[in-house]
PDB file of N, CA and C in Angstrom:
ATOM      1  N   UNK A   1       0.825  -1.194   0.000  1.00  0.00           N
ATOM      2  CA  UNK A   1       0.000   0.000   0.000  1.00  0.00           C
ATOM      3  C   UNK A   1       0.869   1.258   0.000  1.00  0.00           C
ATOM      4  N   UNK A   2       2.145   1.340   1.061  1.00  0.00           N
ATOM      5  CA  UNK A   2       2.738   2.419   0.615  1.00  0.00           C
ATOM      6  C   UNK A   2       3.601   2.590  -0.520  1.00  0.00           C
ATOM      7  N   UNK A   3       3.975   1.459  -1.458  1.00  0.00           N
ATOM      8  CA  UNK A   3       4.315   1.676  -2.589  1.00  0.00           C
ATOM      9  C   UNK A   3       3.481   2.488  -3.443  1.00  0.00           C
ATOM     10  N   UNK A   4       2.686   1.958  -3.539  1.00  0.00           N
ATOM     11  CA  UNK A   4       1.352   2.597  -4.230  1.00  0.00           C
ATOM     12  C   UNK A   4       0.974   3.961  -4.326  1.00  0.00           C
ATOM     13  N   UNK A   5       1.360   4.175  -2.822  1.00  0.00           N
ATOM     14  CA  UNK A   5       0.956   5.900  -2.829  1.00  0.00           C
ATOM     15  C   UNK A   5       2.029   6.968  -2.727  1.00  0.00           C
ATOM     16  N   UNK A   6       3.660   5.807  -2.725  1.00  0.00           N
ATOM     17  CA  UNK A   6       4.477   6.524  -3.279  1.00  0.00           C
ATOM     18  C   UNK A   6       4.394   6.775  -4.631  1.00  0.00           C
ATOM     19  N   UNK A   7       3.823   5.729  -5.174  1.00  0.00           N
ATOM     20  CA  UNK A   7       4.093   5.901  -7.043  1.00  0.00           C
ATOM     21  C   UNK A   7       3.244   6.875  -7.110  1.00  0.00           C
ATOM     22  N   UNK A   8       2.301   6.882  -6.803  1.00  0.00           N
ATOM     23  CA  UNK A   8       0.843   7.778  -7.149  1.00  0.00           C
ATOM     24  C   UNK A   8       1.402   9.073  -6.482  1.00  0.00           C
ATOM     25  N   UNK A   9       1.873   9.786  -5.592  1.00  0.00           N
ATOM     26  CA  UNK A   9       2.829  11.053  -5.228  1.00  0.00           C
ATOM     27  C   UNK A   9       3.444  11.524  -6.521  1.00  0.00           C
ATOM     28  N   UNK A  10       4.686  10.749  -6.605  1.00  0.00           N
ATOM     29  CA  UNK A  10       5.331  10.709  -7.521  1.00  0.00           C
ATOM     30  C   UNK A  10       5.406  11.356  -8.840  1.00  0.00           C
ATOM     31  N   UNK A  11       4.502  10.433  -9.399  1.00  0.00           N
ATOM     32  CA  UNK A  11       3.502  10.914 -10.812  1.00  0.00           C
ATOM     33  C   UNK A  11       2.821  11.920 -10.647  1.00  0.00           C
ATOM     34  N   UNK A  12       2.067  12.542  -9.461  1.00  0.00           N
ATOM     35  CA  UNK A  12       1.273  13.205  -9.694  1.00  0.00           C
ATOM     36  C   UNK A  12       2.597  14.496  -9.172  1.00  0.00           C
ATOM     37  N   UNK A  13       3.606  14.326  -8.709  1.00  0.00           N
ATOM     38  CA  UNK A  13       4.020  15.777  -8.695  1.00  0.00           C
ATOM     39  C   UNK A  13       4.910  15.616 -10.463  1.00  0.00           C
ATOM     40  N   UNK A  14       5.493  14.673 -11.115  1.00  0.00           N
ATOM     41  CA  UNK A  14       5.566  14.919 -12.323  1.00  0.00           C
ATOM     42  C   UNK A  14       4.796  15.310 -13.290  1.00  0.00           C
ATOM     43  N   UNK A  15       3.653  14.815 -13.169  1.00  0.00           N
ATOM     44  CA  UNK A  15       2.809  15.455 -14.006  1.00  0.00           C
ATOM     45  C   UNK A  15       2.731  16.942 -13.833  1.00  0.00           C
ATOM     46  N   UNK A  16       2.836  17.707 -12.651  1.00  0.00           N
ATOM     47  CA  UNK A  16       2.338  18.696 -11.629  1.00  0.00           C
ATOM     48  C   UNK A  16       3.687  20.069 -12.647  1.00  0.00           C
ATOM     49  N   UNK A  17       4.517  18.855 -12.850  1.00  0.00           N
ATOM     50  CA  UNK A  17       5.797  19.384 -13.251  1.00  0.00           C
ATOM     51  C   UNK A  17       6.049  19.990 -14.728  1.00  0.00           C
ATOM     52  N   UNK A  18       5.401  18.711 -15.134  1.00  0.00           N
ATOM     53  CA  UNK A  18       5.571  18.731 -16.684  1.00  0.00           C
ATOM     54  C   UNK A  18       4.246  19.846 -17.335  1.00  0.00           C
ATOM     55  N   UNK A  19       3.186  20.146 -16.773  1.00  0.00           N
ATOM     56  CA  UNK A  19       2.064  20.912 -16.357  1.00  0.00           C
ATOM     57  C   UNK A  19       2.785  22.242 -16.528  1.00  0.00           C
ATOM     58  N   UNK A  20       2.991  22.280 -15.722  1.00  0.00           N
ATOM     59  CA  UNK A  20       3.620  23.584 -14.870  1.00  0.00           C
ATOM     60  C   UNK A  20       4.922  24.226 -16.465  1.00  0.00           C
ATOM     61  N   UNK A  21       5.841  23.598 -16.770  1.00  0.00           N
ATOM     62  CA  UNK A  21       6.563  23.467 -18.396  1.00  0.00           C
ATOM     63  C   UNK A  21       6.010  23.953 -19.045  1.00  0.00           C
ATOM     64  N   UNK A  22       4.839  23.430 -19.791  1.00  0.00           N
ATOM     65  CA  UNK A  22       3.828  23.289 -20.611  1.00  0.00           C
ATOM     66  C   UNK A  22       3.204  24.652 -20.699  1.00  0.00           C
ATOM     67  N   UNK A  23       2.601  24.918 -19.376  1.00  0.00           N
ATOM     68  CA  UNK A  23       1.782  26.157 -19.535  1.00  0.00           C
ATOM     69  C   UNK A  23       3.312  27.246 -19.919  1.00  0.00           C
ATOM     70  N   UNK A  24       3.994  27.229 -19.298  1.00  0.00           N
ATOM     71  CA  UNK A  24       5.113  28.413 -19.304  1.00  0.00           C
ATOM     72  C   UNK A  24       5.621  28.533 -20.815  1.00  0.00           C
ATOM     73  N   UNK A  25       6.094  27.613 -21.536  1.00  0.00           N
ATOM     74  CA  UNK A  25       6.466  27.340 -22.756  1.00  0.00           C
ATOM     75  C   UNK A  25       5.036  28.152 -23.469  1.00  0.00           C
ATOM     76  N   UNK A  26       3.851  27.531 -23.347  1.00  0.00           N
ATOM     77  CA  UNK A  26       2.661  27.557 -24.355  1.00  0.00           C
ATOM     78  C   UNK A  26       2.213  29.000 -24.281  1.00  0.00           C
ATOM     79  N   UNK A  27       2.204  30.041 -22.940  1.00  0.00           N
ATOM     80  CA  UNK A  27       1.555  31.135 -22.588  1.00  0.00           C
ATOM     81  C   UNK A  27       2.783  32.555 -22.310  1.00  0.00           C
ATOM     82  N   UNK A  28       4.162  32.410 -23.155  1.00  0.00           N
ATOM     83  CA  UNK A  28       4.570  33.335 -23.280  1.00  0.00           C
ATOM     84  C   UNK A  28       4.652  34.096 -24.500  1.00  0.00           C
ATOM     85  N   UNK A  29       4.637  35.406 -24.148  1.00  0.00           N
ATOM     86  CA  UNK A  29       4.455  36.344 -25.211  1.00  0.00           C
ATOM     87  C   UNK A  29       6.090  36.668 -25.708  1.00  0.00           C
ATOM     88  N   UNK A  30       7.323  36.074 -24.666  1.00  0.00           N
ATOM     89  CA  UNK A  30       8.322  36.154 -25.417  1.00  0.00           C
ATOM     90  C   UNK A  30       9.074  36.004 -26.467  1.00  0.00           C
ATOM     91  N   UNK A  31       7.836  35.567 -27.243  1.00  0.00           N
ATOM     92  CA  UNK A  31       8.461  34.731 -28.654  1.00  0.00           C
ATOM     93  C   UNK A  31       7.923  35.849 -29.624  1.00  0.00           C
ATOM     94  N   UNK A  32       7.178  36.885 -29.138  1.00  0.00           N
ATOM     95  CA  UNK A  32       6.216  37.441 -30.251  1.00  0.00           C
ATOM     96  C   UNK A  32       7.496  38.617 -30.432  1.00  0.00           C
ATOM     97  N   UNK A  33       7.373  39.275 -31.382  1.00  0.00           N
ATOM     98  CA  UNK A  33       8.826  40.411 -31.492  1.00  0.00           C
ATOM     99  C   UNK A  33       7.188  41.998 -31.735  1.00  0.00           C
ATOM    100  N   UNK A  34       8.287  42.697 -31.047  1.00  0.00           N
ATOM    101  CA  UNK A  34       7.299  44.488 -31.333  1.00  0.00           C
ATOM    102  C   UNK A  34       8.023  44.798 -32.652  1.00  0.00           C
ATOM    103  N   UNK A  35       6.765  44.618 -33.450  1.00  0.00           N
ATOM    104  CA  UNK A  35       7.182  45.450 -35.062  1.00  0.00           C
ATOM    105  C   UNK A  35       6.558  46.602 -35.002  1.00  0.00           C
ATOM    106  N   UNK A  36       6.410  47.483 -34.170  1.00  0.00           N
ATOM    107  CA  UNK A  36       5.808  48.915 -34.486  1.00  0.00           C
ATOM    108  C   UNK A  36       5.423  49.770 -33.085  1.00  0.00           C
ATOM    109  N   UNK A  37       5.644  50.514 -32.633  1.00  0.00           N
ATOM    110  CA  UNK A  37       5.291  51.200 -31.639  1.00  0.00           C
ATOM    111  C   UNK A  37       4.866  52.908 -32.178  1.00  0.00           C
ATOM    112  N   UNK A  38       3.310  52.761 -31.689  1.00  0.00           N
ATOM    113  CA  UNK A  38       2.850  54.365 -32.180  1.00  0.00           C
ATOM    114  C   UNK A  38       1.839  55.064 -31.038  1.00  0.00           C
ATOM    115  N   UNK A  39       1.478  56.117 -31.528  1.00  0.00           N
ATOM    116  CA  UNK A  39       1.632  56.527 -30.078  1.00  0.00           C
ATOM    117  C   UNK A  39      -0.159  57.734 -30.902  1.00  0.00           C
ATOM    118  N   UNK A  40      -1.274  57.644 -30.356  1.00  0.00           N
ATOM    119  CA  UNK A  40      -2.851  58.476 -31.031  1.00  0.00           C
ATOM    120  C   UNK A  40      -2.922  59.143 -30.232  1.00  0.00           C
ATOM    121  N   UNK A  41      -3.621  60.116 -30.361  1.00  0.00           N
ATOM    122  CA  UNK A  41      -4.147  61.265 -29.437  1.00  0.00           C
ATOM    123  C   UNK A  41      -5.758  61.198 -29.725  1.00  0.00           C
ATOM    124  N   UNK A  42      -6.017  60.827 -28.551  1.00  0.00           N
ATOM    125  CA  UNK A  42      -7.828  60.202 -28.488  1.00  0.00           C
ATOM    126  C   UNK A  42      -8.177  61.348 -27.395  1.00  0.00           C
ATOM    127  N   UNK A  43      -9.078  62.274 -28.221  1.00  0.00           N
ATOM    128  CA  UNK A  43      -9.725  63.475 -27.087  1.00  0.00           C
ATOM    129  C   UNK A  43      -8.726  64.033 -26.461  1.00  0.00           C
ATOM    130  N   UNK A  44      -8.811  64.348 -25.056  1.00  0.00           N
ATOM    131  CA  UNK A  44      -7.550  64.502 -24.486  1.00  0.00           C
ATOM    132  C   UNK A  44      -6.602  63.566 -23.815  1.00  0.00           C
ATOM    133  N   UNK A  45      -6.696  62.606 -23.865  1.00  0.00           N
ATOM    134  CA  UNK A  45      -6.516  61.688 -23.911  1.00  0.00           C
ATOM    135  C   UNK A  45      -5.198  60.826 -24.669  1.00  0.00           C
ATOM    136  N   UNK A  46      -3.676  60.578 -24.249  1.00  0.00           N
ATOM    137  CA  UNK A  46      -3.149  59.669 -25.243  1.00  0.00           C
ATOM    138  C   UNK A  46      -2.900  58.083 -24.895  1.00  0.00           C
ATOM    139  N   UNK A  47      -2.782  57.523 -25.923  1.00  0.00           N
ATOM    140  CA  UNK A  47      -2.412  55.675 -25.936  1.00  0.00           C
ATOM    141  C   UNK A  47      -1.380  55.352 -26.684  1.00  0.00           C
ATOM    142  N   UNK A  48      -0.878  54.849 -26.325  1.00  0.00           N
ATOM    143  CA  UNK A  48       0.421  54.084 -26.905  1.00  0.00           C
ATOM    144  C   UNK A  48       0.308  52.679 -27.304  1.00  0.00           C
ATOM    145  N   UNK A  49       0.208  52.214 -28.741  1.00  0.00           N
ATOM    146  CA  UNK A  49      -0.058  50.607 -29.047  1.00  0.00           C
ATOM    147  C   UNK A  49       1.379  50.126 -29.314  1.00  0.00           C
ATOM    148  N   UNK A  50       1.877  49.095 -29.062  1.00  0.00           N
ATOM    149  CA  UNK A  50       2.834  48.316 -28.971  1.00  0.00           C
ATOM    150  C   UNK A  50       2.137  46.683 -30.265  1.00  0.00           C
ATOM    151  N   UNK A  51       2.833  47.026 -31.006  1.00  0.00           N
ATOM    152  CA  UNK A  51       2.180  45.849 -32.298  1.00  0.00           C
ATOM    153  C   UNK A  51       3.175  44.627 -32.127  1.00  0.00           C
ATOM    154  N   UNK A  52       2.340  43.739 -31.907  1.00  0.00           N
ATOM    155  CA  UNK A  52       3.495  42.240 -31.505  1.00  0.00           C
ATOM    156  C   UNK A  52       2.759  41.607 -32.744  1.00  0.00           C
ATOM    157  N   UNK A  53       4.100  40.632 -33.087  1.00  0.00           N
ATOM    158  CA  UNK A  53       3.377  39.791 -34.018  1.00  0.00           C
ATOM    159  C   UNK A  53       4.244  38.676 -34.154  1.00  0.00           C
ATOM    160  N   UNK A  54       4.051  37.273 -34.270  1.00  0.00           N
ATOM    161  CA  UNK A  54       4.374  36.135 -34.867  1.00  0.00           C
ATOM    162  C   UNK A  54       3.909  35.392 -35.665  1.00  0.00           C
ATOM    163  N   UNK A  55       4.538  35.200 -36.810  1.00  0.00           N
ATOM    164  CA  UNK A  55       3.791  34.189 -37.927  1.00  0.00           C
ATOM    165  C   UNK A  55       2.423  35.043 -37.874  1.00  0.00           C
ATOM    166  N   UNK A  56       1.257  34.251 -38.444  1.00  0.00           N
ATOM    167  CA  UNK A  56      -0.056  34.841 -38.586  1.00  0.00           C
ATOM    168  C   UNK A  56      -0.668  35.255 -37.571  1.00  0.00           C
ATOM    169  N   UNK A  57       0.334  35.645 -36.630  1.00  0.00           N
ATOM    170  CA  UNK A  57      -0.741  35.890 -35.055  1.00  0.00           C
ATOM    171  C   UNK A  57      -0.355  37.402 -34.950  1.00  0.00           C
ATOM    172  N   UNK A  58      -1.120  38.330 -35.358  1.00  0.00           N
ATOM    173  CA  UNK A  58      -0.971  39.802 -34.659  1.00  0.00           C
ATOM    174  C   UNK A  58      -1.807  40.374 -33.683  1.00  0.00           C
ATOM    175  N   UNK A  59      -1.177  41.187 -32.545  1.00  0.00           N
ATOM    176  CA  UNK A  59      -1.634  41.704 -31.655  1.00  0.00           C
ATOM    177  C   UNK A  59      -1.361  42.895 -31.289  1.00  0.00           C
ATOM    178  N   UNK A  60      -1.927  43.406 -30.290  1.00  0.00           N
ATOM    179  CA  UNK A  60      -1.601  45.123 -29.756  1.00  0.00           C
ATOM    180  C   UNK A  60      -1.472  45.499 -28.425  1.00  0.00           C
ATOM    181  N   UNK A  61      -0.550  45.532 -28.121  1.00  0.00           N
ATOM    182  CA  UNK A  61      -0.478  46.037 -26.365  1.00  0.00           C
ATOM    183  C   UNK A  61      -0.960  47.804 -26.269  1.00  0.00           C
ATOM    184  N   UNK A  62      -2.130  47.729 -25.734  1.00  0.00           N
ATOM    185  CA  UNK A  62      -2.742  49.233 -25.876  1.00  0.00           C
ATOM    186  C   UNK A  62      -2.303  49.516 -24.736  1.00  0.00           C
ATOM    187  N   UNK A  63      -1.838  50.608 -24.475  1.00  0.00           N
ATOM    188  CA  UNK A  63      -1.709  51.220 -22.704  1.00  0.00           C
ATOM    189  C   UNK A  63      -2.473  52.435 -23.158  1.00  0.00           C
ATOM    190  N   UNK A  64      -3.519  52.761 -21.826  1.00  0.00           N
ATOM    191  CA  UNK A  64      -4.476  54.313 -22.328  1.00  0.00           C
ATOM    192  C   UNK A  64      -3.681  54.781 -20.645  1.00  0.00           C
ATOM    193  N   UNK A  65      -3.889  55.980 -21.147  1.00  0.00           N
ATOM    194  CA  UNK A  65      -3.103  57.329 -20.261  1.00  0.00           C
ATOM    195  C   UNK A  65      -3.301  57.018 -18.838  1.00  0.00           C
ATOM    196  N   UNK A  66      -2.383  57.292 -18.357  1.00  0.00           N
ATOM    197  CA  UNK A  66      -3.046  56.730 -17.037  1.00  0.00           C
ATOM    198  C   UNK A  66      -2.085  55.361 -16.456  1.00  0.00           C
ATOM    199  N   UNK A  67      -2.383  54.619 -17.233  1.00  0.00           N
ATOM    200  CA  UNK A  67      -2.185  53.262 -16.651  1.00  0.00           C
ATOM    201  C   UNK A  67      -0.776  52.475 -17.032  1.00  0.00           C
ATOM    202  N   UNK A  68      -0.803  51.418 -16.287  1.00  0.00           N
ATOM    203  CA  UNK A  68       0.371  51.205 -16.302  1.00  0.00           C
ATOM    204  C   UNK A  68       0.389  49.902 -16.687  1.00  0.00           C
ATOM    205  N   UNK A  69      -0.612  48.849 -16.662  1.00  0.00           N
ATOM    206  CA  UNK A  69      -0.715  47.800 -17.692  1.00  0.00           C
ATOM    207  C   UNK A  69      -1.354  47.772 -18.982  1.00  0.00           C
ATOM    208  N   UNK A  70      -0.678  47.366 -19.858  1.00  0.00           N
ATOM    209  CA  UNK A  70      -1.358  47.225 -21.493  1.00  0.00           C
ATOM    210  C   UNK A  70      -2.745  46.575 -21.217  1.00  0.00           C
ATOM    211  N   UNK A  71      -3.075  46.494 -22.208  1.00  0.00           N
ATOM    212  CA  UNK A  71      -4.675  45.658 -22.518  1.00  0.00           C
ATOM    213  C   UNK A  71      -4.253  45.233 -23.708  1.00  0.00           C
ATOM    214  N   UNK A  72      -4.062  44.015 -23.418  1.00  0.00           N
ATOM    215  CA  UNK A  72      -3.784  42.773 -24.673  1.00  0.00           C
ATOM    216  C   UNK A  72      -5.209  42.989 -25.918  1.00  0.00           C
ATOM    217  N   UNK A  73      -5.150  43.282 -27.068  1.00  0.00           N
ATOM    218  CA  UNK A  73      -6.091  43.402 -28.207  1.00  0.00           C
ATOM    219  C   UNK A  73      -5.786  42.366 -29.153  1.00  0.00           C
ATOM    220  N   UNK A  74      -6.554  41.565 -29.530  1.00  0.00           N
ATOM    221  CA  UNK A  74      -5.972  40.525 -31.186  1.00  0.00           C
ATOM    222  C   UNK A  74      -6.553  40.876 -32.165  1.00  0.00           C
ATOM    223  N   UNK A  75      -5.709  40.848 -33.412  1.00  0.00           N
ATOM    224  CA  UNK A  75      -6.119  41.615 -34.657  1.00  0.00           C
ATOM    225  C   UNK A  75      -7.346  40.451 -35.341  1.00  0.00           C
ATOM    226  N   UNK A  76      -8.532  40.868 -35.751  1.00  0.00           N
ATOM    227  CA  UNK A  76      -9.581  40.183 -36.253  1.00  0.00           C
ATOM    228  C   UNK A  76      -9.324  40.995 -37.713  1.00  0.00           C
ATOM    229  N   UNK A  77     -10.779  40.047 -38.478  1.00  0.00           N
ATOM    230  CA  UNK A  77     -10.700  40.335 -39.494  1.00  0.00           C
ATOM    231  C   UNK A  77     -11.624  41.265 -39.807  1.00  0.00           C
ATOM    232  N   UNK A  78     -11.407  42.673 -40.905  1.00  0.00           N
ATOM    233  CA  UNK A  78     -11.952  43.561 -41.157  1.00  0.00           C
ATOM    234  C   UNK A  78     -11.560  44.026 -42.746  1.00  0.00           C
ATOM    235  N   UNK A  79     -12.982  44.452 -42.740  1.00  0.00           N
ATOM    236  CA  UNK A  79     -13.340  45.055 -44.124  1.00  0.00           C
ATOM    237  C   UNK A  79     -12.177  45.959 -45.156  1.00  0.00           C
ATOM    238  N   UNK A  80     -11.757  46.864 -44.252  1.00  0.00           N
ATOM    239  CA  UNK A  80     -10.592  47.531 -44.508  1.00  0.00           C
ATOM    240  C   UNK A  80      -9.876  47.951 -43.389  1.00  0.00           C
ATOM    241  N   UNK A  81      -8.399  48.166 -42.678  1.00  0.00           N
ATOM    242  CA  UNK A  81      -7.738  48.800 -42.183  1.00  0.00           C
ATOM    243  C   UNK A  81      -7.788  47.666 -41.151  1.00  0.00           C
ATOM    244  N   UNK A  82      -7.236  47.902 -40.103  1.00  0.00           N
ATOM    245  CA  UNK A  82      -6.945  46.797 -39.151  1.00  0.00           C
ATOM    246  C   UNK A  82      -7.482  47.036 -37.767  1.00  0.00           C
ATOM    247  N   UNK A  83      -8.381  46.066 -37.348  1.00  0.00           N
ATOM    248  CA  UNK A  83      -9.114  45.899 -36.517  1.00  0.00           C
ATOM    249  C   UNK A  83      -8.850  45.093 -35.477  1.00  0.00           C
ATOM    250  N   UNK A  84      -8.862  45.592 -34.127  1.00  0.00           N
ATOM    251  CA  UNK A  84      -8.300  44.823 -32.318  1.00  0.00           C
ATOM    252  C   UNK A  84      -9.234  45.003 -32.007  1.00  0.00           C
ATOM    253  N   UNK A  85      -9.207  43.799 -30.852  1.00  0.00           N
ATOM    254  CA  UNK A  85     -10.932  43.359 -29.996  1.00  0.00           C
ATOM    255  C   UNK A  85      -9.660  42.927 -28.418  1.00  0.00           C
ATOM    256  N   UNK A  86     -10.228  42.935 -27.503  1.00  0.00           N
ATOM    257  CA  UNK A  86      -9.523  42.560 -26.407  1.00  0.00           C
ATOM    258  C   UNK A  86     -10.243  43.079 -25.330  1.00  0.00           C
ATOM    259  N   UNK A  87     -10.899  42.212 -24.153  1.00  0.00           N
ATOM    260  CA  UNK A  87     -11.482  42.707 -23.161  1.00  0.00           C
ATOM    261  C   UNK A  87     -12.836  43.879 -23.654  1.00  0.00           C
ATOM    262  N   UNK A  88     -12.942  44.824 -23.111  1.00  0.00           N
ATOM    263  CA  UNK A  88     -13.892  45.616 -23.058  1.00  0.00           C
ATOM    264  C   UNK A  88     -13.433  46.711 -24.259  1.00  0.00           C
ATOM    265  N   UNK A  89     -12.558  46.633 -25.319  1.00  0.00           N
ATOM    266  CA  UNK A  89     -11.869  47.618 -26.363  1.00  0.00           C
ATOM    267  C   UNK A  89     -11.975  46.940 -27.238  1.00  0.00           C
ATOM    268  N   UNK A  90     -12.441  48.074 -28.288  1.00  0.00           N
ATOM    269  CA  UNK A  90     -12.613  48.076 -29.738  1.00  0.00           C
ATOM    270  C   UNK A  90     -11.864  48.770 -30.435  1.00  0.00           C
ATOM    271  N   UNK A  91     -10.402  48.420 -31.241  1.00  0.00           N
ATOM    272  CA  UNK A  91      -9.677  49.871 -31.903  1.00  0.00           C
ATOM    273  C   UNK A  91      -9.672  49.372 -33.370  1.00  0.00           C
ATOM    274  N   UNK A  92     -10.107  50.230 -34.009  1.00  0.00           N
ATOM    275  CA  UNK A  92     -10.013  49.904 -35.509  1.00  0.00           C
ATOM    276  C   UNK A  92      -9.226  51.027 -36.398  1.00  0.00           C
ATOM    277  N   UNK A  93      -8.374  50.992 -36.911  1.00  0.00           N
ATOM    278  CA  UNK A  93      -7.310  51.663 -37.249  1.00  0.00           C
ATOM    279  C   UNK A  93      -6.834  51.234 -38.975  1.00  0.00           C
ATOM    280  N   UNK A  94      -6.933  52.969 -39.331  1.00  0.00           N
ATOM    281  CA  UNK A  94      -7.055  52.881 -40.448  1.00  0.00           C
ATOM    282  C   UNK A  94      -6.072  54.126 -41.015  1.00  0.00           C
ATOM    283  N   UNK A  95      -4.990  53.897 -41.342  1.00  0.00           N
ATOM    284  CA  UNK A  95      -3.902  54.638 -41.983  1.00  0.00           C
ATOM    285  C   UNK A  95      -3.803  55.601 -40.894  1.00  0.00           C
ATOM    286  N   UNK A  96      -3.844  56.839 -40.917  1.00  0.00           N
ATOM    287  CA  UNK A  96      -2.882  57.634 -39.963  1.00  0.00           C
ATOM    288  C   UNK A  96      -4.685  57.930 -38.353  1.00  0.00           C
ATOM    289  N   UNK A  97      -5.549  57.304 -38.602  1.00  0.00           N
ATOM    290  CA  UNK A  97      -6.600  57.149 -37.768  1.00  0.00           C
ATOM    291  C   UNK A  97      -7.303  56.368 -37.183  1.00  0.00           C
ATOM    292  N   UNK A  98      -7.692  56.441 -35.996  1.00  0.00           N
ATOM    293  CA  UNK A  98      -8.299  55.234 -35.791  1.00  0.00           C
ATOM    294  C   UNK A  98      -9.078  55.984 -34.608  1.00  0.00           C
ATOM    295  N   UNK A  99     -10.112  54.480 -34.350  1.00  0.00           N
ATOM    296  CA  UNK A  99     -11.010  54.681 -33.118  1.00  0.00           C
ATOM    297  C   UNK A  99     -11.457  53.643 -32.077  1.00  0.00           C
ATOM    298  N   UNK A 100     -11.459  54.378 -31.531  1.00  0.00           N
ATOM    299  CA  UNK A 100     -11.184  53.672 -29.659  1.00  0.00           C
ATOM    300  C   UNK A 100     -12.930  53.625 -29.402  1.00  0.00           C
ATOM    301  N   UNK A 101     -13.147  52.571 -29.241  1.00  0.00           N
ATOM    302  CA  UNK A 101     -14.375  51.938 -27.890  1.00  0.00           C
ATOM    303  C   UNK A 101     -14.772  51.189 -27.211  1.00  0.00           C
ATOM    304  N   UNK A 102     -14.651  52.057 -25.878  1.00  0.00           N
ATOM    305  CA  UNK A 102     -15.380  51.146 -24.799  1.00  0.00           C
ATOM    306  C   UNK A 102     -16.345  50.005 -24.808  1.00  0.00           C
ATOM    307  N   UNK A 103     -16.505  48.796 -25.242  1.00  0.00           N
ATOM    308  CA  UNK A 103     -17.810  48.239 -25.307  1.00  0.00           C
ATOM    309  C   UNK A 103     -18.762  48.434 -24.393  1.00  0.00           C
ATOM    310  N   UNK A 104     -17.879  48.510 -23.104  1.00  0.00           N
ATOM    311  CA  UNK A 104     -18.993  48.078 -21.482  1.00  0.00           C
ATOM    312  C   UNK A 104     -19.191  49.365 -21.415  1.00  0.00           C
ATOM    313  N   UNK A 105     -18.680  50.504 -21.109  1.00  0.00           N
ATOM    314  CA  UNK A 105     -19.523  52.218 -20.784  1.00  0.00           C
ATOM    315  C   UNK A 105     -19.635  52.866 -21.717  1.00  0.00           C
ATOM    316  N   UNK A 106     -19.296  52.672 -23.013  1.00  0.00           N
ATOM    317  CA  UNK A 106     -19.793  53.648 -24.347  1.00  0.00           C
ATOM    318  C   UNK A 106     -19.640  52.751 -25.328  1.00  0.00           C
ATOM    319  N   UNK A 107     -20.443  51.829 -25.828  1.00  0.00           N
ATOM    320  CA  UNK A 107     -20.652  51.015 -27.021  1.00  0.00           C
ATOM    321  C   UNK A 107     -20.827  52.387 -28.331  1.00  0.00           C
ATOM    322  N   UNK A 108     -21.781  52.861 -27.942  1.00  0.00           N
ATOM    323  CA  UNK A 108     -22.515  53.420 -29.077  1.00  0.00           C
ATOM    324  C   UNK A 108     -21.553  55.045 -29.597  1.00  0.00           C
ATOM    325  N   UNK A 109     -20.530  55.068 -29.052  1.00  0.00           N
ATOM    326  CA  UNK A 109     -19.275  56.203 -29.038  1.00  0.00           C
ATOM    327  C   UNK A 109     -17.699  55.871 -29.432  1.00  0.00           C
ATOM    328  N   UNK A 110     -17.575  56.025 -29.832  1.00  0.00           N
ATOM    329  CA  UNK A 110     -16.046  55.702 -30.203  1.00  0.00           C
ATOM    330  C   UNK A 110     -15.106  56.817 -30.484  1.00  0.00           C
ATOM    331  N   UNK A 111     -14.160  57.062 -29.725  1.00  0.00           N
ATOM    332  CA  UNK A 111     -13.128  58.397 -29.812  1.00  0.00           C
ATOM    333  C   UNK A 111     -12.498  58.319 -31.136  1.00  0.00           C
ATOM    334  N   UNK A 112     -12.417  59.245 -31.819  1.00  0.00           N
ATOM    335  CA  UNK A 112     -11.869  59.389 -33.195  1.00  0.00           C
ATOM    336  C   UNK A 112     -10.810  59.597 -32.476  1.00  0.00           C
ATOM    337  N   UNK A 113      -8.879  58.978 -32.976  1.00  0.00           N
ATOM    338  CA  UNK A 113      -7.894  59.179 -32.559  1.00  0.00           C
ATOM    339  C   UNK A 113      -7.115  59.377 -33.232  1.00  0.00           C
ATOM    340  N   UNK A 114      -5.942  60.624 -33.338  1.00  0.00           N
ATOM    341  CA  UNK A 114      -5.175  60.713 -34.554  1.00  0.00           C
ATOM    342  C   UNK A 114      -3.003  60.245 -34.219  1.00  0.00           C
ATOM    343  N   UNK A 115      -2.775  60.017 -34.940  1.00  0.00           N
ATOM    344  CA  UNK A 115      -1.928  59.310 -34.924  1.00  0.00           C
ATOM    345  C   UNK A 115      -0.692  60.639 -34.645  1.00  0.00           C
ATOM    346  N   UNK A 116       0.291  60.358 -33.966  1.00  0.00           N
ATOM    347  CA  UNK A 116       1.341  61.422 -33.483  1.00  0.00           C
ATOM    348  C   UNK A 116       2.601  60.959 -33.956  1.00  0.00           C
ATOM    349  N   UNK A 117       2.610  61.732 -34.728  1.00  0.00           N
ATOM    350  CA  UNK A 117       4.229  61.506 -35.824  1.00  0.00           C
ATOM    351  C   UNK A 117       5.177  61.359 -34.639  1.00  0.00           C
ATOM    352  N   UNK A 118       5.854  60.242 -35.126  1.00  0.00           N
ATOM    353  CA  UNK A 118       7.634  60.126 -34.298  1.00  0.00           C
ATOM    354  C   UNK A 118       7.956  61.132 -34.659  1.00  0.00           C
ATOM    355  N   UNK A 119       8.656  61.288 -33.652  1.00  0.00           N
ATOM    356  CA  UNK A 119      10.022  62.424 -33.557  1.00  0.00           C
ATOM    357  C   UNK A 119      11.144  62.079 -34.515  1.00  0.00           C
TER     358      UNK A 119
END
């Protein structure tokens, strides 16, 4: 019997292990490279998007004024210009413009945002 529930320990902290690998390997964003960093002026208001991308996977690290963690956005598919969905944000961005909305406190509003030339 205590063999048994040594093996069964055992395994279950390897598994616990190999688990634990798995997620770390599968759920980092370190593999994605920043091809673009730009910076809109929404109302008074500015955001800074950070464009990650690997292979067919593009994304947007939005930071809005203020804050100090991004809001992860993934690029969907759109009609024209390029379109992020992520959490409670809608940015759809289209050559030197784009627009920001809230889904959860202003669905029906979206900040027209204009794009701020690098220095």
């Amino acid at each position: 019997m205590k063999t048994i529930v040594k093996i069964a320990a055992i395994s279950t902290m390897a598994l616990g292990l190999s688990l634990t690998a798995y997620a770390k390997q599968k759920n980092s964003l370190s593999e994605y490279e920043v091809t673009n960093t730009a910076q809109f002026k929404c109302a008074q208001d500015t955001i800074t998007i950070d464009f990650i991308n690997k292979k067919q996977n593009n994304a947007a690290l939005v930071t809005m004024a203020g804050d100090t963690v991004p809001n992860l956005l993934v690029n969907v598919m759109a009609a024209s210009g390029e379109k992020y969905v992520g959490g409670i944000y809608e940015l759809w961005i289209q050559g030197d413009n784009a627009m920001l909305t809230n889904l959860m406190n202003d669905p029906e509003n979206a900040a027209d945002c204009q794009i701020i030339p690098a220095k």
